[in-house]
PDB file of N, CA and C in Angstrom:
ATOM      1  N   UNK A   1     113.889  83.058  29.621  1.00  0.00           N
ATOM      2  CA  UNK A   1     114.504  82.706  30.878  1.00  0.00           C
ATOM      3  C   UNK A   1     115.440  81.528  30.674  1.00  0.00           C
ATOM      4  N   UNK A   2     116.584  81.322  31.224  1.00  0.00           N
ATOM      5  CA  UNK A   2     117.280  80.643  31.442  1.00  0.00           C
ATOM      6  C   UNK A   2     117.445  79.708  32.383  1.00  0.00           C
ATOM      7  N   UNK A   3     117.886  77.937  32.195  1.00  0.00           N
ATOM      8  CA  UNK A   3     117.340  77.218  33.173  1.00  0.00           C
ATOM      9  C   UNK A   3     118.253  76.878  34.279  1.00  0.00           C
ATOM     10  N   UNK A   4     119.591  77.714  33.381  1.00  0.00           N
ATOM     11  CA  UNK A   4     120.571  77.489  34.236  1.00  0.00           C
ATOM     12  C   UNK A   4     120.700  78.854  35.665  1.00  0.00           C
ATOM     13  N   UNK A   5     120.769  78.549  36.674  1.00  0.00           N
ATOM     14  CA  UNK A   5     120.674  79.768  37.849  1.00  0.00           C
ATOM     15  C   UNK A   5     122.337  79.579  38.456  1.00  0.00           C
ATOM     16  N   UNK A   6     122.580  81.173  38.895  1.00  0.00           N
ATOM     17  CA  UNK A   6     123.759  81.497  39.734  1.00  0.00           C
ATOM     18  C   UNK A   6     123.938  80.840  40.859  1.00  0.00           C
ATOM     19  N   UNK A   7     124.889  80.581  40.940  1.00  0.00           N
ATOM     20  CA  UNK A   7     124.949  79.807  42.384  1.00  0.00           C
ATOM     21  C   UNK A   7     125.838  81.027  43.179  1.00  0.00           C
ATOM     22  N   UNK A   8     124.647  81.692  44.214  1.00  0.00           N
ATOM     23  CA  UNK A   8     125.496  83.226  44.873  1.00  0.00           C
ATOM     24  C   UNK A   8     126.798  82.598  45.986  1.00  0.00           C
ATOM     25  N   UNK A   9     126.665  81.478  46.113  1.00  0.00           N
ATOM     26  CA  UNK A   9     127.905  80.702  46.834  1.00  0.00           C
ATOM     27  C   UNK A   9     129.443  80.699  46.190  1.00  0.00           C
ATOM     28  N   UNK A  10     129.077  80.656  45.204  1.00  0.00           N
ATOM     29  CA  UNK A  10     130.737  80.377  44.096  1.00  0.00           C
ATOM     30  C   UNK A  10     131.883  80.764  45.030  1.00  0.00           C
ATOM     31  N   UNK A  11     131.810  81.963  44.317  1.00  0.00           N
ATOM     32  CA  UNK A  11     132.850  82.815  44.952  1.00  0.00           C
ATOM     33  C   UNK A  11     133.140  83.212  46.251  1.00  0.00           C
ATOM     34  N   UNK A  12     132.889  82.481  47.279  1.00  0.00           N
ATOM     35  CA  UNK A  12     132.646  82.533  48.491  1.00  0.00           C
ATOM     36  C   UNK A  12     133.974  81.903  48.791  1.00  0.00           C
ATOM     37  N   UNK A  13     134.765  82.362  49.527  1.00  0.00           N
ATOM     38  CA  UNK A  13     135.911  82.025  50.156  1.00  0.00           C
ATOM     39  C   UNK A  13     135.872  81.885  51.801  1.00  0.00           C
ATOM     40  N   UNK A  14     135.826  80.612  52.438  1.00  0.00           N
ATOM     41  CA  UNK A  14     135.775  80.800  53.888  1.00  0.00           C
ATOM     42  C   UNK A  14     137.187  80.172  54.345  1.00  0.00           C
ATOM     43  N   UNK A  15     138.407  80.268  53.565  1.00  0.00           N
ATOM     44  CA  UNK A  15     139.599  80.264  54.301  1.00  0.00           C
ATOM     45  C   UNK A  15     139.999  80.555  55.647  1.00  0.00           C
ATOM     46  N   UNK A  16     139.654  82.486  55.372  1.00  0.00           N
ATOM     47  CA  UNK A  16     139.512  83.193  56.361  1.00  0.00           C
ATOM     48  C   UNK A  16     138.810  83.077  57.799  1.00  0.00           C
ATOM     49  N   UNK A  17     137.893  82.354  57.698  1.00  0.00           N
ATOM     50  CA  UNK A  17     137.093  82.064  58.653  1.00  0.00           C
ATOM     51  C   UNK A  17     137.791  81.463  59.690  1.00  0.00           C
ATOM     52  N   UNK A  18     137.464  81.629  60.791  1.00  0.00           N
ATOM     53  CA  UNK A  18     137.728  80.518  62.220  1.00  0.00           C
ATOM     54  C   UNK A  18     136.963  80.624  63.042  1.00  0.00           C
ATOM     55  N   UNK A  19     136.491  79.522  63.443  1.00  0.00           N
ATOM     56  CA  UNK A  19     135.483  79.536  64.861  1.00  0.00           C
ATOM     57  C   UNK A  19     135.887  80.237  66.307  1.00  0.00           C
ATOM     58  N   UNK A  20     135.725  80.541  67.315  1.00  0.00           N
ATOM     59  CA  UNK A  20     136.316  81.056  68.237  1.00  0.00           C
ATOM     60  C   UNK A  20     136.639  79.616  69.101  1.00  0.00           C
ATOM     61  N   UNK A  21     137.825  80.044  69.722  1.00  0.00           N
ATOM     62  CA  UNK A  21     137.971  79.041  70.138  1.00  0.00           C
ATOM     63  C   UNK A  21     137.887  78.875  71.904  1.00  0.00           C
ATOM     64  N   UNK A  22     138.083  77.615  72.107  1.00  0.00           N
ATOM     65  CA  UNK A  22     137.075  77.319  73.296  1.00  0.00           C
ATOM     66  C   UNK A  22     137.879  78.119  74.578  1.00  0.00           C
ATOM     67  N   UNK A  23     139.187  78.420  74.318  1.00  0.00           N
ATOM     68  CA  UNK A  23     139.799  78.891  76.065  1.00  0.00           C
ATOM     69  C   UNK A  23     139.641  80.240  76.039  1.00  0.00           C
ATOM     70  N   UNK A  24     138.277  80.701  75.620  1.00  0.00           N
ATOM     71  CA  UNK A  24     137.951  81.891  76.700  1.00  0.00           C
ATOM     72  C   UNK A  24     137.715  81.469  78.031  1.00  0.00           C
ATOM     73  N   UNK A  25     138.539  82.376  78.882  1.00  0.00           N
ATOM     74  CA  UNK A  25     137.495  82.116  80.389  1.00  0.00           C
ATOM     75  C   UNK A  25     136.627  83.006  80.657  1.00  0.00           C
ATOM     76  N   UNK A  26     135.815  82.558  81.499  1.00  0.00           N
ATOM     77  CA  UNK A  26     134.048  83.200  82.216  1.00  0.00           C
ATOM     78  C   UNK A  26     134.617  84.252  82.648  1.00  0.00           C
ATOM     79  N   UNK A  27     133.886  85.166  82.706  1.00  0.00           N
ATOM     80  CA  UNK A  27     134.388  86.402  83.969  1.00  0.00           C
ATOM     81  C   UNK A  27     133.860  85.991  85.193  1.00  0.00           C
ATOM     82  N   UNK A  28     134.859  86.551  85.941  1.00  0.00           N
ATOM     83  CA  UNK A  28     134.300  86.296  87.196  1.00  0.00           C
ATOM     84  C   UNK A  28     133.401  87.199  87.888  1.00  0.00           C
ATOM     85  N   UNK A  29     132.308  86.546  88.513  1.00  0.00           N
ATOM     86  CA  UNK A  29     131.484  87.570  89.089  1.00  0.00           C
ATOM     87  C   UNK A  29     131.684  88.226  90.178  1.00  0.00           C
ATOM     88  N   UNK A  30     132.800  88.212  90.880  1.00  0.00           N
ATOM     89  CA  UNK A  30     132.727  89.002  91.760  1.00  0.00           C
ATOM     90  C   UNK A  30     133.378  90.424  91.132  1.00  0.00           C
ATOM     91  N   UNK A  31     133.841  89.998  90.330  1.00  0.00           N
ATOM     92  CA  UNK A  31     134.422  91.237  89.868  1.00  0.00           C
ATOM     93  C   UNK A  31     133.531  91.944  88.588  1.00  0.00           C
ATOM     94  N   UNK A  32     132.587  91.910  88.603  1.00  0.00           N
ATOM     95  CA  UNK A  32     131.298  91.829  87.555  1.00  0.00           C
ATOM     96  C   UNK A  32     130.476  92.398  88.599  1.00  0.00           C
ATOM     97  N   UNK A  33     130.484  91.937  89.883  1.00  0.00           N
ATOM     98  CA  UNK A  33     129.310  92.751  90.562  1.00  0.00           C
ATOM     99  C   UNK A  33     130.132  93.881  91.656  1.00  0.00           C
ATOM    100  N   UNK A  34     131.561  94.163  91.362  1.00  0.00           N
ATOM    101  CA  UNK A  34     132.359  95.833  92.159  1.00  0.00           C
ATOM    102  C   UNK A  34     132.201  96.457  91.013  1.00  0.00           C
ATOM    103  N   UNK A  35     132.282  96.143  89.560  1.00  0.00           N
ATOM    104  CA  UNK A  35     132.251  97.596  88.456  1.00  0.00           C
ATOM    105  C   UNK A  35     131.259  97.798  88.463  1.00  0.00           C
ATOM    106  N   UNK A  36     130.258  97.001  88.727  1.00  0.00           N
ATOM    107  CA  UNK A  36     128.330  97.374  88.547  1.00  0.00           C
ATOM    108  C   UNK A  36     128.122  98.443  89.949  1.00  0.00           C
ATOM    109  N   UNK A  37     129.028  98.242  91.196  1.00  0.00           N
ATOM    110  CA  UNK A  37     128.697  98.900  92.377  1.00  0.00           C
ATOM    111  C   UNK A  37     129.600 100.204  92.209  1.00  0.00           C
ATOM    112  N   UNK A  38     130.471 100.034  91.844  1.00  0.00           N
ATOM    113  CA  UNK A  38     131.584 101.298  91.740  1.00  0.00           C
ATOM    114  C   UNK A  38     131.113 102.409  90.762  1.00  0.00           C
ATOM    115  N   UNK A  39     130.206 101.625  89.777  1.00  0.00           N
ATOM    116  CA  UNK A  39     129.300 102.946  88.179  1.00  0.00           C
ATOM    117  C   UNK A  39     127.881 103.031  88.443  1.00  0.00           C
ATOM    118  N   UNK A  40     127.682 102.751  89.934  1.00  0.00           N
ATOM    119  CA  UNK A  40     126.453 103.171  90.361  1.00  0.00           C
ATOM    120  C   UNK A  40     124.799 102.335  89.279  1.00  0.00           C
ATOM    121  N   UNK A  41     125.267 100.931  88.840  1.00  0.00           N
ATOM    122  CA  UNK A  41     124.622 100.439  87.895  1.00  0.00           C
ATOM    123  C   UNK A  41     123.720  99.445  89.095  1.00  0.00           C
ATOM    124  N   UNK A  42     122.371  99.456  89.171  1.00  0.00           N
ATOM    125  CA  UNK A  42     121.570  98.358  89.985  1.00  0.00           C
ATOM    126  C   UNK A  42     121.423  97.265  89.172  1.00  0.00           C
ATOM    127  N   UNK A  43     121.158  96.305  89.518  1.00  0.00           N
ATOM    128  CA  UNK A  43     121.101  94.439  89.109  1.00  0.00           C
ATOM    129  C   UNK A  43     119.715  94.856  88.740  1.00  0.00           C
ATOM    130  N   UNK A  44     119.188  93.621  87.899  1.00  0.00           N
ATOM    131  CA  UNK A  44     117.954  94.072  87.283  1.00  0.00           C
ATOM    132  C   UNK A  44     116.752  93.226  87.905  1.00  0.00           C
ATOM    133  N   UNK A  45     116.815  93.353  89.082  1.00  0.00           N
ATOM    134  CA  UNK A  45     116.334  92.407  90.031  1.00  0.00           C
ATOM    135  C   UNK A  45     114.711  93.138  89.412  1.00  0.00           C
ATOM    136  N   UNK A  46     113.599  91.798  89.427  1.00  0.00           N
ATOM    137  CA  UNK A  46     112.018  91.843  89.328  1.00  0.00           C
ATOM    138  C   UNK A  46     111.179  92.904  89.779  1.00  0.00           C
ATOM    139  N   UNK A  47     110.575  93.360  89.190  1.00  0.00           N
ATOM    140  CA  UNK A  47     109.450  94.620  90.067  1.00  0.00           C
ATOM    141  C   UNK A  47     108.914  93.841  91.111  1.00  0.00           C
ATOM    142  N   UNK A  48     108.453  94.454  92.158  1.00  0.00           N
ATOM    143  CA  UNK A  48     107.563  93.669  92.746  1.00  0.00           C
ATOM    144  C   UNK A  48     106.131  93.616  92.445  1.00  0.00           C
ATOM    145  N   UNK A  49     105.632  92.593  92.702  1.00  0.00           N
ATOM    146  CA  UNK A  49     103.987  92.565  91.979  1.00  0.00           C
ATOM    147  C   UNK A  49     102.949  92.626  93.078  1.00  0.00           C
ATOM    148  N   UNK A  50     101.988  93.293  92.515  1.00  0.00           N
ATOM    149  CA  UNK A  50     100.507  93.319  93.283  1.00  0.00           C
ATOM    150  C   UNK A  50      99.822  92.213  93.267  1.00  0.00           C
ATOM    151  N   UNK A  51      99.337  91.590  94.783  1.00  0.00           N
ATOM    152  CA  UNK A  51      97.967  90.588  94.349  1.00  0.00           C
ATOM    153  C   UNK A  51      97.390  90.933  93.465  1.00  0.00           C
ATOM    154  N   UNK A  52      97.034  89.847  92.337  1.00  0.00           N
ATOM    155  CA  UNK A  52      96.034  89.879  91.496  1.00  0.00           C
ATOM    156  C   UNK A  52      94.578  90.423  92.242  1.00  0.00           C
ATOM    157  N   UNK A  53      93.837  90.986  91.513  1.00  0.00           N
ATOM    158  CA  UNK A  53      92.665  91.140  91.842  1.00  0.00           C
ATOM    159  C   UNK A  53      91.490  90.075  91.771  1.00  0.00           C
ATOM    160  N   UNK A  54      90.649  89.444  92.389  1.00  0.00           N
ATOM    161  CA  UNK A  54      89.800  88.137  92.408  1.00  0.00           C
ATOM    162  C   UNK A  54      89.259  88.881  91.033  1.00  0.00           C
ATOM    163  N   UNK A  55      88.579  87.728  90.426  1.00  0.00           N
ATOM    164  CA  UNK A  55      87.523  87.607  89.200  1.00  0.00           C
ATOM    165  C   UNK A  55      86.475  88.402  89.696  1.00  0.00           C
ATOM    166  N   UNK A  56      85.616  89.053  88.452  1.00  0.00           N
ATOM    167  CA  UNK A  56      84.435  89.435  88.744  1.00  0.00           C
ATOM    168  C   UNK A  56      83.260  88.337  87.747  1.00  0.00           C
ATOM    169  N   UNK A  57      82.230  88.390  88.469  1.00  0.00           N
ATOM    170  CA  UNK A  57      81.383  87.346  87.212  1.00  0.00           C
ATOM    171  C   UNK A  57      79.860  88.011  87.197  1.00  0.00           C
ATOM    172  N   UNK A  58      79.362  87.232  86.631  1.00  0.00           N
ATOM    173  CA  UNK A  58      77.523  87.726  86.090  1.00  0.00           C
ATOM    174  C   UNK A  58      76.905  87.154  86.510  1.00  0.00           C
ATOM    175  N   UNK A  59      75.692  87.097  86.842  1.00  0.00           N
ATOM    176  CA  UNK A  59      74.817  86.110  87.226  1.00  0.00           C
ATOM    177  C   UNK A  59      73.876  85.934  85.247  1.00  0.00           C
ATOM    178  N   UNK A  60      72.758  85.506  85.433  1.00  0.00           N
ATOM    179  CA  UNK A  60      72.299  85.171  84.022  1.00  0.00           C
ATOM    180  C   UNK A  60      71.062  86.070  83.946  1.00  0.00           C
ATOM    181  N   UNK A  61      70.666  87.194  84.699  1.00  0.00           N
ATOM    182  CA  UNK A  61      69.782  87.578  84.645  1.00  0.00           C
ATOM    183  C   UNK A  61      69.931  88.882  83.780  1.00  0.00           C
ATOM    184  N   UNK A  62      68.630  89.503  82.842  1.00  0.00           N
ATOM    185  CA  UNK A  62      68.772  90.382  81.949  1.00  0.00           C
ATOM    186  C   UNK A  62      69.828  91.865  82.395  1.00  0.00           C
ATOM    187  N   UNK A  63      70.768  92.130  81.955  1.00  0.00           N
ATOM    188  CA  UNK A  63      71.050  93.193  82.230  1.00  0.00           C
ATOM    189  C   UNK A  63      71.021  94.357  80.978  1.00  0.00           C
ATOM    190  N   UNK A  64      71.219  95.818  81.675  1.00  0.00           N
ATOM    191  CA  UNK A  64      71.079  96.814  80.866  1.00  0.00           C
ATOM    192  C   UNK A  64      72.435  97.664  81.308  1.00  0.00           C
ATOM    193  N   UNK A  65      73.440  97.718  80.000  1.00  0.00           N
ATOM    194  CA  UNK A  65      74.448  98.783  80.493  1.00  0.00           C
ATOM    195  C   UNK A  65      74.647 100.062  80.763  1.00  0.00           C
ATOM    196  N   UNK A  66      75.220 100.488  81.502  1.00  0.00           N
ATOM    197  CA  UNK A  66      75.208 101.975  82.280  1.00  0.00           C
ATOM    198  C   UNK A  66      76.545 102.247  82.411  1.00  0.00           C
ATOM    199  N   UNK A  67      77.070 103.026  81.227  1.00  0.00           N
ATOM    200  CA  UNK A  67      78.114 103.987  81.711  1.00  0.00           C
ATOM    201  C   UNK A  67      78.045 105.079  81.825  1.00  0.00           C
ATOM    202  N   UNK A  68      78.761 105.521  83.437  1.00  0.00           N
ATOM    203  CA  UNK A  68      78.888 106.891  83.687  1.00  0.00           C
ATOM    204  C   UNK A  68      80.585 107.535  84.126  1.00  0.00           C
ATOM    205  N   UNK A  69      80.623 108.049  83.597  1.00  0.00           N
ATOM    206  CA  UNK A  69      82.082 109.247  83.951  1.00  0.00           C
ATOM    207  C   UNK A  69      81.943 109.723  85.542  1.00  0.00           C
ATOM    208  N   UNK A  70      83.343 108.939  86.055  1.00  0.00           N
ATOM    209  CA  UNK A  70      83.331 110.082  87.820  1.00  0.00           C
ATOM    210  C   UNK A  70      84.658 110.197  87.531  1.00  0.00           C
ATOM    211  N   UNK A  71      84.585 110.709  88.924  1.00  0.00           N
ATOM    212  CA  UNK A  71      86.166 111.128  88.932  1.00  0.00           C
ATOM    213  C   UNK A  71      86.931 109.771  89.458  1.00  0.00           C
ATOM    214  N   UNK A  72      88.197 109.981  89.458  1.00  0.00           N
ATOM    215  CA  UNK A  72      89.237 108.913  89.786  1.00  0.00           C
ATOM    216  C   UNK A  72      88.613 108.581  91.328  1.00  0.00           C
ATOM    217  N   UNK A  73      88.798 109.128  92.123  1.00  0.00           N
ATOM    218  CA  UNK A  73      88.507 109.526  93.873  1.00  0.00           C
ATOM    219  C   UNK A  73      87.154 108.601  93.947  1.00  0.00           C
ATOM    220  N   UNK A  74      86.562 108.594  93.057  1.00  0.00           N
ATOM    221  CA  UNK A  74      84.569 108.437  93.023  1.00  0.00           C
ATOM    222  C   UNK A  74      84.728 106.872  92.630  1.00  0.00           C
ATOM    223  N   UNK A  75      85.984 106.605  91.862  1.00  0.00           N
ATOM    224  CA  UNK A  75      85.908 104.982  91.177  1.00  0.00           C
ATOM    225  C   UNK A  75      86.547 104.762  92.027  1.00  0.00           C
ATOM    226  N   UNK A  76      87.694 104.595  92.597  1.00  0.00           N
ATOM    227  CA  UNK A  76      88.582 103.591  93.577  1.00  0.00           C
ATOM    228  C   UNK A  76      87.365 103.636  95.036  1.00  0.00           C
ATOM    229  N   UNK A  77      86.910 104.641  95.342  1.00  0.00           N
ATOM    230  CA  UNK A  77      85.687 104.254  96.259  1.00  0.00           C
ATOM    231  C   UNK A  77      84.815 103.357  96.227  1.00  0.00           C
ATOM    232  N   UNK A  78      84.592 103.379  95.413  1.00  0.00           N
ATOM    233  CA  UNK A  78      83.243 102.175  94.275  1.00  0.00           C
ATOM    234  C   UNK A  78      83.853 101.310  94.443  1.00  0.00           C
ATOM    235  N   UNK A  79      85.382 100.788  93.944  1.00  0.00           N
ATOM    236  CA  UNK A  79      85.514  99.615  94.021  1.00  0.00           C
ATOM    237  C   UNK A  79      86.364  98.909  95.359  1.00  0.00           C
ATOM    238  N   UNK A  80      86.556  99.974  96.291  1.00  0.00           N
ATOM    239  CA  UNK A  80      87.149  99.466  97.629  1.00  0.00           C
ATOM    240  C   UNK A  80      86.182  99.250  98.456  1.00  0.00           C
ATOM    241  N   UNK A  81      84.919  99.738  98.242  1.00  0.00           N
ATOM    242  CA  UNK A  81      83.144  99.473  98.491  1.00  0.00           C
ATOM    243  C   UNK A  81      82.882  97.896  98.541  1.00  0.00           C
ATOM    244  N   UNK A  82      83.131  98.032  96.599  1.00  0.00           N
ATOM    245  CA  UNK A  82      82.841  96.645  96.795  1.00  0.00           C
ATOM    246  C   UNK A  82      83.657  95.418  97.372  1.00  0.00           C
ATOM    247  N   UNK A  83      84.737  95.636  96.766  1.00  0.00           N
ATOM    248  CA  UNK A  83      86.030  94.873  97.912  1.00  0.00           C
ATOM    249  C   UNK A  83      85.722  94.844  99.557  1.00  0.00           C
ATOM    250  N   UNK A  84      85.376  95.629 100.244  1.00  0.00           N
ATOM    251  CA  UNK A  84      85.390  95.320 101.649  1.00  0.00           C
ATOM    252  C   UNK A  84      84.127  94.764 101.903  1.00  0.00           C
ATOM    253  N   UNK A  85      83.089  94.327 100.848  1.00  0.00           N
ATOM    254  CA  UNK A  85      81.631  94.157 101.211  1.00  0.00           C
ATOM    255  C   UNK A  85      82.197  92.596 100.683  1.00  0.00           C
ATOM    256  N   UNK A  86      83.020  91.861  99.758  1.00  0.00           N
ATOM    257  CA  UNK A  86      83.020  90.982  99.021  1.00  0.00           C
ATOM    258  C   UNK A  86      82.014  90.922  98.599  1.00  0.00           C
ATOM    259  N   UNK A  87      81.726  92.000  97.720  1.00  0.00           N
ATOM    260  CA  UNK A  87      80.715  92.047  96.710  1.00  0.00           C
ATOM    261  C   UNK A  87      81.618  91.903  94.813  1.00  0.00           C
ATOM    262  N   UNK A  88      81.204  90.823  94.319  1.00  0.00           N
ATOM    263  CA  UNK A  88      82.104  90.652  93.204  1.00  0.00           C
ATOM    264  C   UNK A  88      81.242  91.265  91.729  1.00  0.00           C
ATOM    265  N   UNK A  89      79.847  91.472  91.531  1.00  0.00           N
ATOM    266  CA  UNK A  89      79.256  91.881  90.856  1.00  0.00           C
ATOM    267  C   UNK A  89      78.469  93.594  90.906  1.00  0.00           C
ATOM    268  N   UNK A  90      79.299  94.434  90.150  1.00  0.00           N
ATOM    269  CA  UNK A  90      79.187  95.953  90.381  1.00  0.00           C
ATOM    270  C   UNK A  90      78.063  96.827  90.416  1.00  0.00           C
ATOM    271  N   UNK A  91      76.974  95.882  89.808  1.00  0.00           N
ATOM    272  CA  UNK A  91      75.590  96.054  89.656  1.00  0.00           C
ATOM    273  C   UNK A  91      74.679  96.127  91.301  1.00  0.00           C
ATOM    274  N   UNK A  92      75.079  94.475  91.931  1.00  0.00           N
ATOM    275  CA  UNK A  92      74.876  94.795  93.259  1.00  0.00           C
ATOM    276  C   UNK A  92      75.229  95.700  94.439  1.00  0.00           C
ATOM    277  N   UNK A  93      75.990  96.259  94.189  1.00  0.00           N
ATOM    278  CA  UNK A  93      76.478  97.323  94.852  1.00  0.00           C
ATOM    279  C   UNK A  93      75.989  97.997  94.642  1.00  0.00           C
ATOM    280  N   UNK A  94      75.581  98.924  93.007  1.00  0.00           N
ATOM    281  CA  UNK A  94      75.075 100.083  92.476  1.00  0.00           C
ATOM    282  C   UNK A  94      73.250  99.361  93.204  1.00  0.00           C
ATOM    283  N   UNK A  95      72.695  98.803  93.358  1.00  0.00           N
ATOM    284  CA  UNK A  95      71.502  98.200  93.984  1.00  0.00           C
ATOM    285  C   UNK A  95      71.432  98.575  95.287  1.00  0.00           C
ATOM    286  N   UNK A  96      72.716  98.596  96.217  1.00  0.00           N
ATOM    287  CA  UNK A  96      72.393  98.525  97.375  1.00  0.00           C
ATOM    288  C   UNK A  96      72.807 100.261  97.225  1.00  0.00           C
ATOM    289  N   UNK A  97      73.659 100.916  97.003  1.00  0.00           N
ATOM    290  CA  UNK A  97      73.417 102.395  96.523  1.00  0.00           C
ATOM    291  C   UNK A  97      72.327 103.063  96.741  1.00  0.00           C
ATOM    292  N   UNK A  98      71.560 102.412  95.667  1.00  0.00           N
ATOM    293  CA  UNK A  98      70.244 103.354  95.440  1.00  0.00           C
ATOM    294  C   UNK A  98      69.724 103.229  96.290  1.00  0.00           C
ATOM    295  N   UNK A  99      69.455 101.578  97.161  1.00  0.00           N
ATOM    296  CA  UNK A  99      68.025 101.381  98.105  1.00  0.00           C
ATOM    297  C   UNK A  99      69.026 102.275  99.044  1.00  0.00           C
ATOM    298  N   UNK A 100      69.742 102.559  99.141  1.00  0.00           N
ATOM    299  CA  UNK A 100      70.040 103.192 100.643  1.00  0.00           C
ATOM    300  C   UNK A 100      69.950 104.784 100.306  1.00  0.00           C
ATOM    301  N   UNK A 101      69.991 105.491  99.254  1.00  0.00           N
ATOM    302  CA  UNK A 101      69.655 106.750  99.086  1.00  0.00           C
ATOM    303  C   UNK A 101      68.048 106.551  99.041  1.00  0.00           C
ATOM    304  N   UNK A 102      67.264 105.621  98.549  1.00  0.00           N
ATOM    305  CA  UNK A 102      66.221 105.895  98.673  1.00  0.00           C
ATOM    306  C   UNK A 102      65.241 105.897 100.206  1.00  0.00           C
ATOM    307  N   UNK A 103      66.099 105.158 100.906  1.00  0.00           N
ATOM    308  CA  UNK A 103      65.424 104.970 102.116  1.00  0.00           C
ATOM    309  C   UNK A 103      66.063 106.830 102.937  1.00  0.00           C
ATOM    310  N   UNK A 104      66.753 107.008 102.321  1.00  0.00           N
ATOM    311  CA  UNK A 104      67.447 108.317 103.171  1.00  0.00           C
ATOM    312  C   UNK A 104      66.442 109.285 102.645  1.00  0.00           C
ATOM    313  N   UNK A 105      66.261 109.481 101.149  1.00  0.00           N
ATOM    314  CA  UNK A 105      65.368 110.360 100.003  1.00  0.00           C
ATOM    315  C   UNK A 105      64.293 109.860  99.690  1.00  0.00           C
ATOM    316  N   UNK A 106      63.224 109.627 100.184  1.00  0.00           N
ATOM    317  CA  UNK A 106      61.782 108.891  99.541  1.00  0.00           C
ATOM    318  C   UNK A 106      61.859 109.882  98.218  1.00  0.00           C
ATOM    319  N   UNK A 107      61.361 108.983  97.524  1.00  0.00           N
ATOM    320  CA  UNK A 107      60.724 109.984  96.467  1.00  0.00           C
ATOM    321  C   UNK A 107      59.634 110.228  96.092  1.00  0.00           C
ATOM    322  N   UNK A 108      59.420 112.048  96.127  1.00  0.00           N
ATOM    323  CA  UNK A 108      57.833 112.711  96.523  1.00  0.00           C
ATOM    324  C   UNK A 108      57.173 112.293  95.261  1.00  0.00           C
ATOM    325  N   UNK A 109      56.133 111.768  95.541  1.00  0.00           N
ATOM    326  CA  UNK A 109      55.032 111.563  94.359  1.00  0.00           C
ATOM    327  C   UNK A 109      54.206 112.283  94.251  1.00  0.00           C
ATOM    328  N   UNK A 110      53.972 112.434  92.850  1.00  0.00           N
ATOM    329  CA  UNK A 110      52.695 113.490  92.924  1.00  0.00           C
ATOM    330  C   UNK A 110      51.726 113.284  92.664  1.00  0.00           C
TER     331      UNK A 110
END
């Protein structure tokens, strides 16, 4: 190896070069916003956004997970359930569920 290295600059000629220079003028916007209206182009104005949804949280007591498959129709119910109850934990709800099928359905013992 050799200790001497290329310098890839050498031959570099920036004669040619020129900066742009400063008397461009701005366009004007009014005439920036008739070609956008005349080519049928919309402004890129913000989506609008949904309230966030409040937090959900846990309490500290043992839990056991339960997933089950419904339909779309079966979940936004569930959770507009719990929303109009301000119920923030999904478990309590699935609690008050059952006691209320069970009070409708005793269950026969044998």
């Amino acid at each position: 190896m050799t200790e001497d290295r290329v310098d890839p600059f050498a031959n570099i000629s920036l004669g040619s070069f020129k900066p742009k220079s400063e008397a461009q003028r701005p366009a004007d916007e009014a005439v920036i916003e008739k070609i956008s209206k005349d080519n049928n182009f919309p402004s890129r104005a913000p989506h609008e956004t949904r309230p966030s949804k409040r937090g959900r949280f846990n309490s500290g007591l043992p839990k056991k997970q339960l997933n089950i498959k419904v339909t779309e129709a079966c979940y936004d119910r569930f959770y507009e359930m719990a929303e109009s109850r301000g119920i923030r934990v999904l478990g309590d709800l699935m609690s008050l569920a059952l006691d209320a099928l069970e009070k409708v359905e005793p269950q026969n013992r044998q």
